[in-house]
N, C-alpha and C. Protein backbone atom coordinates (compact mmCIF):
# COMPACT_ATOMS: atom_id res chain seq x y z
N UNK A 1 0.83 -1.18 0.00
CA UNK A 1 0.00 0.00 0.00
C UNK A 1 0.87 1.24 0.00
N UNK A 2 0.42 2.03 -0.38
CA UNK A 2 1.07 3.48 -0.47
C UNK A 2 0.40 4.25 -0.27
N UNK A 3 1.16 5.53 1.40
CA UNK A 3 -0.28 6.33 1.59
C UNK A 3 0.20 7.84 1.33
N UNK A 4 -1.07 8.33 0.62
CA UNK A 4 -1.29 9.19 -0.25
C UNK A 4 -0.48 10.74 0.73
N UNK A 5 -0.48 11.91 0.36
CA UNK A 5 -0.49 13.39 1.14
C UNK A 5 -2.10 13.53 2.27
N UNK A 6 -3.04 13.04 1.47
CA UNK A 6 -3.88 13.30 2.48
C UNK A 6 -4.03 12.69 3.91
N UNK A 7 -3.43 11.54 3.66
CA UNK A 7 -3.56 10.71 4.56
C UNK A 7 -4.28 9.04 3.90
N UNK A 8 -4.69 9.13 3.16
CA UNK A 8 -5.35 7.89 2.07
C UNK A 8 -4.12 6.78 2.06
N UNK A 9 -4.51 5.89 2.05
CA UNK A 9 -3.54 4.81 1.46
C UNK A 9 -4.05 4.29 0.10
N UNK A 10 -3.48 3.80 -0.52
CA UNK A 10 -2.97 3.45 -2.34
C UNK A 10 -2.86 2.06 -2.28
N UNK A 11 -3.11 1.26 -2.63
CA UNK A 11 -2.53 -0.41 -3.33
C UNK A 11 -1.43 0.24 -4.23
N UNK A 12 -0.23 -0.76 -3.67
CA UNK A 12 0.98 -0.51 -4.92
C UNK A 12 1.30 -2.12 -4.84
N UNK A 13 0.89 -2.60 -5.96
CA UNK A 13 1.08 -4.37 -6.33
C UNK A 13 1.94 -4.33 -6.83
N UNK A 14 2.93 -3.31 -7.07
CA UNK A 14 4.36 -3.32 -7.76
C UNK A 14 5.37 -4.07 -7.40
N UNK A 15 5.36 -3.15 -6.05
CA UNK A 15 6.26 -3.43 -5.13
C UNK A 15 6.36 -4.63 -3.91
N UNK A 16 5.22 -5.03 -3.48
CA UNK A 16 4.25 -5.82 -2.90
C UNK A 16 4.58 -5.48 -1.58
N UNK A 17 4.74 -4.38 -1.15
CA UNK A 17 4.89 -4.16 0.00
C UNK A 17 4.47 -2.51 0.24
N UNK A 18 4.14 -2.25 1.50
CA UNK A 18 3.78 -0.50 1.79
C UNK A 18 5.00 -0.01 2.09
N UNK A 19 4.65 1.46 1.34
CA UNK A 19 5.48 2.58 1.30
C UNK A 19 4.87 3.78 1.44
N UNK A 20 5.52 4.95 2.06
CA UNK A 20 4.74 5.84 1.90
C UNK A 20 5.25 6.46 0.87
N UNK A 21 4.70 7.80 0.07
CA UNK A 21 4.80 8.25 -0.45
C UNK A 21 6.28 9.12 -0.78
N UNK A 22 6.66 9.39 0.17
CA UNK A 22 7.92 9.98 0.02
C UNK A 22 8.88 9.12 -0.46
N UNK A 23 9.01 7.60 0.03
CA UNK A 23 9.43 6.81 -0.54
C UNK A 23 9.44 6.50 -1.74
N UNK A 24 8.19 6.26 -2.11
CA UNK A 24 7.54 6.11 -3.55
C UNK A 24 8.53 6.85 -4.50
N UNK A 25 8.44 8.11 -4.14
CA UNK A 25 8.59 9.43 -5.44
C UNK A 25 10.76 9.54 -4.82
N UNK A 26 11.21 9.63 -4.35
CA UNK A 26 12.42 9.29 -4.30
C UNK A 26 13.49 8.01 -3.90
N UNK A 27 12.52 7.08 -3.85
CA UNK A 27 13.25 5.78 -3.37
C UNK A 27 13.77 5.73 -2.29
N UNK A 28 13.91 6.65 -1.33
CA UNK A 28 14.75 6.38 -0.14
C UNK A 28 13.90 6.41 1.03
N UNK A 29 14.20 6.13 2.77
CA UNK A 29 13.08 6.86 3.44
C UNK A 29 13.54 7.82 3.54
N UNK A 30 12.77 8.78 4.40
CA UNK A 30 12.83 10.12 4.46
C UNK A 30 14.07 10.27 5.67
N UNK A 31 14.60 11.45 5.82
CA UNK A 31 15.54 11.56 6.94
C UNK A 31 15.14 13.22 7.76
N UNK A 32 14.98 13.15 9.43
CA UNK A 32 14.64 14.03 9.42
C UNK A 32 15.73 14.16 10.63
N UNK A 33 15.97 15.67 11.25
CA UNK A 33 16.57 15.93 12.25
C UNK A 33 16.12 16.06 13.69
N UNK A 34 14.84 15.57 13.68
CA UNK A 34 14.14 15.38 14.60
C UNK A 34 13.43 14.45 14.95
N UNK A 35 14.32 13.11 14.72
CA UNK A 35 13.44 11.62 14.71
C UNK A 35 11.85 11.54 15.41
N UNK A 36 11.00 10.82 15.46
CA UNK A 36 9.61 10.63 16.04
C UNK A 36 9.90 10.45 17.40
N UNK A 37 10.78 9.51 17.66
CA UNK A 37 11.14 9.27 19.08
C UNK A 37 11.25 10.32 19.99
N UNK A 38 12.04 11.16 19.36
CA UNK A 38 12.09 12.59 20.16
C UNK A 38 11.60 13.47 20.81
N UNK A 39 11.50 14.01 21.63
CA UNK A 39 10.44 14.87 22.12
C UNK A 39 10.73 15.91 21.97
N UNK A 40 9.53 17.02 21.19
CA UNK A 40 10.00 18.52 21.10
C UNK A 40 9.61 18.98 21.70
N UNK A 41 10.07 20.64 22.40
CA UNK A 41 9.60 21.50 23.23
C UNK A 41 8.15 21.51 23.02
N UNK A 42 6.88 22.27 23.98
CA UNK A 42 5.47 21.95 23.39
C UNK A 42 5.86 24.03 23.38
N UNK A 43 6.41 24.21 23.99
CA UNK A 43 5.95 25.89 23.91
C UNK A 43 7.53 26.51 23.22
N UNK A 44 8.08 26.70 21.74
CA UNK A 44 9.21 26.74 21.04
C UNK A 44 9.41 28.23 21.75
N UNK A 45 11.05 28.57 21.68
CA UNK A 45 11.24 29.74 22.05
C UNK A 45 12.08 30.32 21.09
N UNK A 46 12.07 31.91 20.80
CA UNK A 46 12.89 32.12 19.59
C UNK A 46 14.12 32.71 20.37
N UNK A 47 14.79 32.08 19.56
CA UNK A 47 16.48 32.54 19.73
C UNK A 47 16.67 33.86 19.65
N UNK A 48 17.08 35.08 20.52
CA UNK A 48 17.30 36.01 19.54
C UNK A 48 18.89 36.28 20.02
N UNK A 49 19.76 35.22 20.23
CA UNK A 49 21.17 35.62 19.78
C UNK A 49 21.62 35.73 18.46
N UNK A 50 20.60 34.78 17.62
CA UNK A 50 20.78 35.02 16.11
C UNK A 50 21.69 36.06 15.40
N UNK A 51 21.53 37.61 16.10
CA UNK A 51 22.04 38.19 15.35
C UNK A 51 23.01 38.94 16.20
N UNK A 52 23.48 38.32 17.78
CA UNK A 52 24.73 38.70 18.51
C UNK A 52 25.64 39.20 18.12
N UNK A 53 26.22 38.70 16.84
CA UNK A 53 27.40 39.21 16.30
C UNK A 53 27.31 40.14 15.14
N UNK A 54 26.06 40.73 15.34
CA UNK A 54 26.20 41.97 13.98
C UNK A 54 26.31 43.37 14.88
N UNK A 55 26.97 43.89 13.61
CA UNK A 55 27.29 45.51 14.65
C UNK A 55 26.21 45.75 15.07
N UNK A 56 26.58 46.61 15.93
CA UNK A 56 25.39 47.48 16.55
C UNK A 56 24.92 48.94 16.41
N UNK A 57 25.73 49.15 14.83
CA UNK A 57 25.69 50.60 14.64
C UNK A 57 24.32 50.69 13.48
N UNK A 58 23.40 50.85 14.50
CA UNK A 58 22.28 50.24 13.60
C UNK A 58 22.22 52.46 12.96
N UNK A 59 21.20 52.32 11.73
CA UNK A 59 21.56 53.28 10.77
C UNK A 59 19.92 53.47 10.58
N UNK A 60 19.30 54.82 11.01
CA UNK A 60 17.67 55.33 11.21
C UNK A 60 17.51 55.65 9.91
N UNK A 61 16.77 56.45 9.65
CA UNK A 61 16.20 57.05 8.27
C UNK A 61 15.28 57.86 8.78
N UNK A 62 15.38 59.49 8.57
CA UNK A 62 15.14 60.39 8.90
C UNK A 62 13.72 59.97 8.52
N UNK A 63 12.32 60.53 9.15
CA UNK A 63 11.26 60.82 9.50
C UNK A 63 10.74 62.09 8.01
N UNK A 64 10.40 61.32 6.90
CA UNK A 64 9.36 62.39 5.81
C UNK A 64 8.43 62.72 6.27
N UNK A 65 7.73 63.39 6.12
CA UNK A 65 6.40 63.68 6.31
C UNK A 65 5.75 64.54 5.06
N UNK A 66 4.46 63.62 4.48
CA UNK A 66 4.22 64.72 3.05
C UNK A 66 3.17 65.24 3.71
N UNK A 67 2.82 66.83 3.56
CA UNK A 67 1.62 67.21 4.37
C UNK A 67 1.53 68.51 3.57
N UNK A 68 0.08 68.77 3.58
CA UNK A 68 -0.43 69.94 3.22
C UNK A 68 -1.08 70.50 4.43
N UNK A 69 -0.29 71.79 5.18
CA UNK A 69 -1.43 72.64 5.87
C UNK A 69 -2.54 72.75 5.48
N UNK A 70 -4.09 72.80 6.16
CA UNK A 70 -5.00 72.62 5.52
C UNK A 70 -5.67 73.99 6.05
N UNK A 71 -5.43 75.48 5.89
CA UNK A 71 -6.25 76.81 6.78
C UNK A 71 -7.34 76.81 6.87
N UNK A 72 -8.45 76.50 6.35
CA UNK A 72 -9.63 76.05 6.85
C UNK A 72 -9.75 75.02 7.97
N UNK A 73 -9.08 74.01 8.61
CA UNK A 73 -9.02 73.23 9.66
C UNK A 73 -9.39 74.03 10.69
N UNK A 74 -10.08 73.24 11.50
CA UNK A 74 -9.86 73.98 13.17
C UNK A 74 -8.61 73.62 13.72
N UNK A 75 -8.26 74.48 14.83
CA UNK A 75 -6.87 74.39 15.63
C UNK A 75 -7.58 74.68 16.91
N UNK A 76 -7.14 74.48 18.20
CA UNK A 76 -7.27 73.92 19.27
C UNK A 76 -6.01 74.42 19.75
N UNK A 77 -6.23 75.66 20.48
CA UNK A 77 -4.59 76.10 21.16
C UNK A 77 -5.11 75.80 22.31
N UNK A 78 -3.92 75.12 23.65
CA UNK A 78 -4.29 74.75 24.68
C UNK A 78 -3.64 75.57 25.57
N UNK A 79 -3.65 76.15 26.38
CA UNK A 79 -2.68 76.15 27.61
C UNK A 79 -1.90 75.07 28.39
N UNK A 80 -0.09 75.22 28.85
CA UNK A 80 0.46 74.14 29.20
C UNK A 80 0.94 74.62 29.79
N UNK A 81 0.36 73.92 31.42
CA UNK A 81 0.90 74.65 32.63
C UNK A 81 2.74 74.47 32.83
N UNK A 82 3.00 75.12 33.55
CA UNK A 82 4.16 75.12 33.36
C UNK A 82 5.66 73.92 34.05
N UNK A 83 4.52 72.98 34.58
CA UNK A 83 5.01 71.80 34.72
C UNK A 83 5.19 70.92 33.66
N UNK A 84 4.31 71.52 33.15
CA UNK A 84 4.80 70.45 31.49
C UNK A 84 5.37 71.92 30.43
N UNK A 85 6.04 72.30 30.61
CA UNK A 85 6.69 73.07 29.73
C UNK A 85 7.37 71.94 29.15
N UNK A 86 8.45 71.45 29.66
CA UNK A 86 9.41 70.56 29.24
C UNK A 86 9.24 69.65 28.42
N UNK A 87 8.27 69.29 28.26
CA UNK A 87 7.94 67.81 27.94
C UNK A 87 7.23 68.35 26.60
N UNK A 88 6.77 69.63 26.45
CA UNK A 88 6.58 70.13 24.89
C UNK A 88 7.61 70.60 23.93
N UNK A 89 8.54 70.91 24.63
CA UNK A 89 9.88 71.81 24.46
C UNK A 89 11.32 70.47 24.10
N UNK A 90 10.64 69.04 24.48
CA UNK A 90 12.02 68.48 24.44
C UNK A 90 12.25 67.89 22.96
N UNK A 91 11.04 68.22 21.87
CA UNK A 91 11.00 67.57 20.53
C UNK A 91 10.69 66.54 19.89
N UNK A 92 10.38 65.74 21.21
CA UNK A 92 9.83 64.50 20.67
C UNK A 92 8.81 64.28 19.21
N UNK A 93 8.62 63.61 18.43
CA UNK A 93 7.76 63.59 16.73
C UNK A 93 6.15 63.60 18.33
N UNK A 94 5.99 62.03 19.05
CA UNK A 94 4.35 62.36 19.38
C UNK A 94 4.28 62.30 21.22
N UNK A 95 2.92 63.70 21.44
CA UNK A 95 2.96 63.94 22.43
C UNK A 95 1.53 63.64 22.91
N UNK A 96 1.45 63.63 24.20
CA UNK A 96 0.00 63.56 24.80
C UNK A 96 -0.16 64.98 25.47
N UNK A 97 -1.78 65.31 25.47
CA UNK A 97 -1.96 66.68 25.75
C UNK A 97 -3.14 66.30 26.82
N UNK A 98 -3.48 66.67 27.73
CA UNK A 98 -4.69 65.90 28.69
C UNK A 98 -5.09 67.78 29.31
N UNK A 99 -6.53 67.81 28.81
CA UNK A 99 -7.17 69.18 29.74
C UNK A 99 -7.03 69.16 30.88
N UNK A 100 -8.09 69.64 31.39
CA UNK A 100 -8.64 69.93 32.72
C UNK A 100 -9.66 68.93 33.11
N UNK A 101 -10.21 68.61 34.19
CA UNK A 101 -11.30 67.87 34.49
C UNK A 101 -12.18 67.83 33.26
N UNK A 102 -13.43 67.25 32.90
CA UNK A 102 -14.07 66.88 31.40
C UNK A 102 -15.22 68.08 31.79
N UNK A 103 -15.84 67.81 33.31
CA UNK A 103 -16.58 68.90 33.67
C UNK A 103 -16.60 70.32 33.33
N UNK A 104 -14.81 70.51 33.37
CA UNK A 104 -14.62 72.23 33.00
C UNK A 104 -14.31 72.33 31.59
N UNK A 105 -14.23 71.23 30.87
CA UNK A 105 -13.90 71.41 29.72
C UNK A 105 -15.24 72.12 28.68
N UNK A 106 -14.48 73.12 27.86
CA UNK A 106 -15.99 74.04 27.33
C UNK A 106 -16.73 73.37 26.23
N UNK A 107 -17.74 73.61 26.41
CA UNK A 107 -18.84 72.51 25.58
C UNK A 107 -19.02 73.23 24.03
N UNK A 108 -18.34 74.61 24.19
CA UNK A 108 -18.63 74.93 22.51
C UNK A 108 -17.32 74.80 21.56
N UNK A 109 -16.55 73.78 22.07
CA UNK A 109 -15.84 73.29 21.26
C UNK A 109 -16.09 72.00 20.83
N UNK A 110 -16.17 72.14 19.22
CA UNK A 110 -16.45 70.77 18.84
C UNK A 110 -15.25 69.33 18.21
N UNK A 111 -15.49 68.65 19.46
CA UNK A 111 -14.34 67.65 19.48
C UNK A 111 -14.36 66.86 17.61
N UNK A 112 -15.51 66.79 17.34
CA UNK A 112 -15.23 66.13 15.99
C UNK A 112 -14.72 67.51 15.03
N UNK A 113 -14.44 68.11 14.91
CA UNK A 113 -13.97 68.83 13.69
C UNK A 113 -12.30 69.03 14.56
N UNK A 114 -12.36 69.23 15.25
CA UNK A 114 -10.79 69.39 15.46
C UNK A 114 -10.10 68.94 14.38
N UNK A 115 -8.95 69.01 14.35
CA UNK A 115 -7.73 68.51 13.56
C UNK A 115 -6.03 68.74 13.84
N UNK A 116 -5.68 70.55 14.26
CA UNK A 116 -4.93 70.81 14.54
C UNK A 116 -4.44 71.23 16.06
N UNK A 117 -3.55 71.45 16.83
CA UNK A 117 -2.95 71.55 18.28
C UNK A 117 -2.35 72.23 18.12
N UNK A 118 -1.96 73.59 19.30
CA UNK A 118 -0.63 74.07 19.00
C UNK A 118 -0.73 74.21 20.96
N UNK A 119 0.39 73.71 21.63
CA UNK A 119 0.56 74.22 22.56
C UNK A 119 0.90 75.81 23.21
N UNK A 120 0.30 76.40 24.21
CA UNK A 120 0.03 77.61 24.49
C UNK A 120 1.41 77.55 25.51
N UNK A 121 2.49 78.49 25.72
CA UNK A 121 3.34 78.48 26.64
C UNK A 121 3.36 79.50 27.16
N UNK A 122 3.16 79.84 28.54
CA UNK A 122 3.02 80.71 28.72
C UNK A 122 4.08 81.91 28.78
N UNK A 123 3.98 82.89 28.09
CA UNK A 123 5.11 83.96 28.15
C UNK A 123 5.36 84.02 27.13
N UNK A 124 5.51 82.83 26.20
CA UNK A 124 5.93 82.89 24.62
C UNK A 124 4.81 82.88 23.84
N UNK A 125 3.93 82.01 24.24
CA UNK A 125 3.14 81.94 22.92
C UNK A 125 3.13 80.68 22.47
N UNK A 126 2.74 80.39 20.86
CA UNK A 126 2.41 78.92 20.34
C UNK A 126 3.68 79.13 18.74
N UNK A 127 4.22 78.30 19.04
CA UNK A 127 4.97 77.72 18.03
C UNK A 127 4.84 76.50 16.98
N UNK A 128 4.90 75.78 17.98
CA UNK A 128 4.78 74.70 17.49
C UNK A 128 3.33 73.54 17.20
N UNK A 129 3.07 73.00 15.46
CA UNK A 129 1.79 72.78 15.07
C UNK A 129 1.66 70.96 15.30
N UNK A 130 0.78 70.67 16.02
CA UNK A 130 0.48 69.00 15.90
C UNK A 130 -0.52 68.60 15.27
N UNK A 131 -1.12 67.30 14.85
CA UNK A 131 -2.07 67.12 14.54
C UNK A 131 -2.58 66.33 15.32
N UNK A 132 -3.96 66.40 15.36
CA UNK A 132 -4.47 65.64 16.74
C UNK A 132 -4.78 64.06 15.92
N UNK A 133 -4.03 63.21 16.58
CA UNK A 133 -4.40 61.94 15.94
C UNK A 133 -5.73 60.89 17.03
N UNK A 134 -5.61 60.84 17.73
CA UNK A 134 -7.19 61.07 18.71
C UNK A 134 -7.35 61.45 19.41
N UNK A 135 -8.51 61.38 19.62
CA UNK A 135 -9.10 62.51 21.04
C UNK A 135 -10.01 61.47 21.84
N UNK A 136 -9.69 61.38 23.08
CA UNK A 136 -10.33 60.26 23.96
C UNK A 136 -10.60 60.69 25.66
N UNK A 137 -11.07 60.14 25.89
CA UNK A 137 -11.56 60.21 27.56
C UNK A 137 -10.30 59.15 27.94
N UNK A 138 -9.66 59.83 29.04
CA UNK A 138 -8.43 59.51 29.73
C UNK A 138 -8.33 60.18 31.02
N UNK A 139 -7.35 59.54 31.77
CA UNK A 139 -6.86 60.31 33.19
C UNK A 139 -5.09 60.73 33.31
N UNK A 140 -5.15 61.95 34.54
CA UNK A 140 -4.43 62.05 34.36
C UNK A 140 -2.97 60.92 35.30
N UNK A 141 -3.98 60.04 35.88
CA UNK A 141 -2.37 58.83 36.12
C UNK A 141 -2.36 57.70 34.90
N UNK A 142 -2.68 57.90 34.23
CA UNK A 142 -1.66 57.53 33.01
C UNK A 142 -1.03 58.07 32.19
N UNK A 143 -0.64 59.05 32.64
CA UNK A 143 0.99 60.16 32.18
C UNK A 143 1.35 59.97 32.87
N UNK A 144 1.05 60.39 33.96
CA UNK A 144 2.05 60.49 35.09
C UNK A 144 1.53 59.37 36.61
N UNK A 145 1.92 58.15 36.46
CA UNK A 145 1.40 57.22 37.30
C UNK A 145 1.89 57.36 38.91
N UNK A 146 2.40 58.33 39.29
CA UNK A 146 2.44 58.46 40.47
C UNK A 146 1.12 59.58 41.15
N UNK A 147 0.63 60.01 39.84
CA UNK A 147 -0.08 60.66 40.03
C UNK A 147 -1.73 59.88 40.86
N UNK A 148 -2.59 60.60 41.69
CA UNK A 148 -3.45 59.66 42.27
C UNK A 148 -4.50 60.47 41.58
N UNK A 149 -4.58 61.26 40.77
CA UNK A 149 -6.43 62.09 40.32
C UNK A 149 -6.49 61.08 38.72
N UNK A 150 -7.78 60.17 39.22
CA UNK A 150 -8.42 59.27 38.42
C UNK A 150 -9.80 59.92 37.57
N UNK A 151 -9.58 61.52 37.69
CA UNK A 151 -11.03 61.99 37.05
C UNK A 151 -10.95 62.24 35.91
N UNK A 152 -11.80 62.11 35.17
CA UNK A 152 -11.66 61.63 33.52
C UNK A 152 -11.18 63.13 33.15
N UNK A 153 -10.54 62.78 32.09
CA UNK A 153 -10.25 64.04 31.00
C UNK A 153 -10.27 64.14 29.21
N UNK A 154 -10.17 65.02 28.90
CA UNK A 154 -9.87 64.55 27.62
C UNK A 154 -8.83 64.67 27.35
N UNK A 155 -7.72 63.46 26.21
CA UNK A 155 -6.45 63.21 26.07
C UNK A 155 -6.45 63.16 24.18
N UNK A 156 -5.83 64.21 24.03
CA UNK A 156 -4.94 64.51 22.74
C UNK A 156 -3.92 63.58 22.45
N UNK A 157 -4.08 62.55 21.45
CA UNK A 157 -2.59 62.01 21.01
C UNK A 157 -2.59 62.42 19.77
N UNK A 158 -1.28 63.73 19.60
CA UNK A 158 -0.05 64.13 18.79
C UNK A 158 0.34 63.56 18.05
N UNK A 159 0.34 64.24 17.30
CA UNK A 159 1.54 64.28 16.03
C UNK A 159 2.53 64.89 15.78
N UNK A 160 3.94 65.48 15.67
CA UNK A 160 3.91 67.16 15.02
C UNK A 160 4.25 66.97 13.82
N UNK A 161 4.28 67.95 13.60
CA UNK A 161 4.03 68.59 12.19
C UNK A 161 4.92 69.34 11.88
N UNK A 162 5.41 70.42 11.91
CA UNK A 162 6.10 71.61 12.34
C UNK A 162 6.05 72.66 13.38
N UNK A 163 7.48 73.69 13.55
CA UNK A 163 7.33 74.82 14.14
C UNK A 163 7.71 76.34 13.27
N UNK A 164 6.81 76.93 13.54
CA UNK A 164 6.70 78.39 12.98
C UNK A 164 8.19 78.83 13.26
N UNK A 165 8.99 80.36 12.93
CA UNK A 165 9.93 80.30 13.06
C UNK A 165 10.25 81.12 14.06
N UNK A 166 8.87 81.74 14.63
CA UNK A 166 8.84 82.13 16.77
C UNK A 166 7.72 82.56 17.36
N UNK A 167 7.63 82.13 18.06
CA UNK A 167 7.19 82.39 19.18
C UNK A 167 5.76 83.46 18.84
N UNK A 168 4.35 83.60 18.73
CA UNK A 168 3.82 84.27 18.73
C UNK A 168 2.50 84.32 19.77
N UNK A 169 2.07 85.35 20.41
CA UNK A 169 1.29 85.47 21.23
C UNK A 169 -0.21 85.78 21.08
N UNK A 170 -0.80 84.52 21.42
CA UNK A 170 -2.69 84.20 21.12
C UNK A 170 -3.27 84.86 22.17
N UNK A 171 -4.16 85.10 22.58
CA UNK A 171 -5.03 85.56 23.51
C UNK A 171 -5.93 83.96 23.20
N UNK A 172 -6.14 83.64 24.82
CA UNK A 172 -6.85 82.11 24.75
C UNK A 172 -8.17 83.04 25.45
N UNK A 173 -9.06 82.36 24.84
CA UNK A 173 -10.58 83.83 24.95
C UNK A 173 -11.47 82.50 25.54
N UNK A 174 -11.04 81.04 26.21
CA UNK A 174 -12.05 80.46 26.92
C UNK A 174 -11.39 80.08 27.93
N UNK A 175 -12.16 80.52 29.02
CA UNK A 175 -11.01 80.21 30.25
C UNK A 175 -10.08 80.47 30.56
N UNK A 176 -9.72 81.67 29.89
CA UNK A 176 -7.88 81.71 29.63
C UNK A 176 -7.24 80.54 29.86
N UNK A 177 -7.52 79.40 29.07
CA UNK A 177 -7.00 78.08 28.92
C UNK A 177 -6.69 77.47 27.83
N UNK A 178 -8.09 78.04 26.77
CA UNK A 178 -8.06 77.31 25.25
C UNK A 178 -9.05 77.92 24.34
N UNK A 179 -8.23 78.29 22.84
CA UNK A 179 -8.70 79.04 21.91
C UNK A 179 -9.09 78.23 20.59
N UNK A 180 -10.43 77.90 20.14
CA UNK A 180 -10.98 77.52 19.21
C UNK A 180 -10.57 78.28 18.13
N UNK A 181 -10.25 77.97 17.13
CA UNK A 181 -9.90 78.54 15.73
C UNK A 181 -9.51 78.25 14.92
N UNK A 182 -9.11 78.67 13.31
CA UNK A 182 -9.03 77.94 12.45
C UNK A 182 -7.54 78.33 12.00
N UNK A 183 -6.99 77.32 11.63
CA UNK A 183 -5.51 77.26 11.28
C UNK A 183 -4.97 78.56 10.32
N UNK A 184 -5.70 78.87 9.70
CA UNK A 184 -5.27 80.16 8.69
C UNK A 184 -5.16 81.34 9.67
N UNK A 185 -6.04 81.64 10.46
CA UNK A 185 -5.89 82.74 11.37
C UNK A 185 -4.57 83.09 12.10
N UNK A 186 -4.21 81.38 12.26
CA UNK A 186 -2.39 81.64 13.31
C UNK A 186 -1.71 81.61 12.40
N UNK A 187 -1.83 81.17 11.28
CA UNK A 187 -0.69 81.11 10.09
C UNK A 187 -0.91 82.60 9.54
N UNK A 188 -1.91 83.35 9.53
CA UNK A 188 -1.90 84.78 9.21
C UNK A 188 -1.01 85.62 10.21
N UNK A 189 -0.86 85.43 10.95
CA UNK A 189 -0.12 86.29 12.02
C UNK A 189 1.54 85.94 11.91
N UNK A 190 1.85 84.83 11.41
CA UNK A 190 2.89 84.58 11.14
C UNK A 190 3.67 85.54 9.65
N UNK A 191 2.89 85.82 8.84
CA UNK A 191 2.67 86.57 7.26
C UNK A 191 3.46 88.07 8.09
């Protein structure tokens, strides 16, 4: 008999004896490096010394970005207290931006049209443009997990985009916290 790939066995009156298939089609038995007898690991682990011995001067590729400012967009300037100055200022490509309680947050801003961010610093002004890649209900101990205030907020995850070439000064006209507006307006002031 001779049994098939599926698992089928074959009559082979040729030979008068069973073979499997591998046999059949090259004459030999098969040879493997892991005899049946053997027992293999049930949970495999991957090696990763594999590549121990390659340099380590591993080689980035600068960050493109194809983008069209869009001046009709809304922009969303925030205020950033000055504990997080730093953490806007250190350049990172993406940032998280988290308001105020959700309660104080102003209701005539409309979270679906957003698009653009520019952080508000105080003394300088807004420079630098992000794009808001979502906008979600978050707290603020997951930035900062030592932190203990679990009251919801809303959380900006960043993009950037670019920075203007300084420093210009918005008047934030809600709360003195955050200015609804449309991207052409701050790019006009830059002109």
């Amino acid at each position: 008999m001779l049994t098939g790939i599926a698992g089928d066995v074959i009559e082979q009156s040729v030979f008068g004896y069973e073979r499997d298939l591998y046999e059949f089609i090259f004459d030999k038995a098969p040879v493997s490096v892991c005899p049946i007898d053997t027992q293999r690991e049930a949970q495999p682990k991957l090696n990763l010394d594999l590549f121990a011995e390659l340099d380590n001067n591993l080689k980035y590729n600068p960050v493109r970005k194809n983008f069209k400012l869009e001046a009709a967009k809304s922009l969303l300037v925030g205020y950033v207290k000055p504990d997080n100055t730093d953490y806007f200022l250190d350049g990172s490509q993406s940032k998280i931006y988290y308001t105020g309680k959700t309660k104080s947050f102003p209701s005539t801003i409309a979270l679906n049209k957003l698009y653009y961010f520019m952080p508000y610093i105080k003394g300088k002004g807004v420079r630098d443009l992000y794009l808001i890649r979502i906008a979600r209900i978050g707290n603020k101990a997951e930035i900062y997990p030592e932190s203990e205030d679990k009251e919801p907020r809303l959380v900006f995850e960043l993009e950037y985009l670019q920075s203007f070439p300084e420093y210009v000064p918005v008047k934030l006209n809600i709360f003195n916290t955050y200015r609804d507006t449309m991207l052409g307006r701050i790019m006009d002031m830059y002109r």
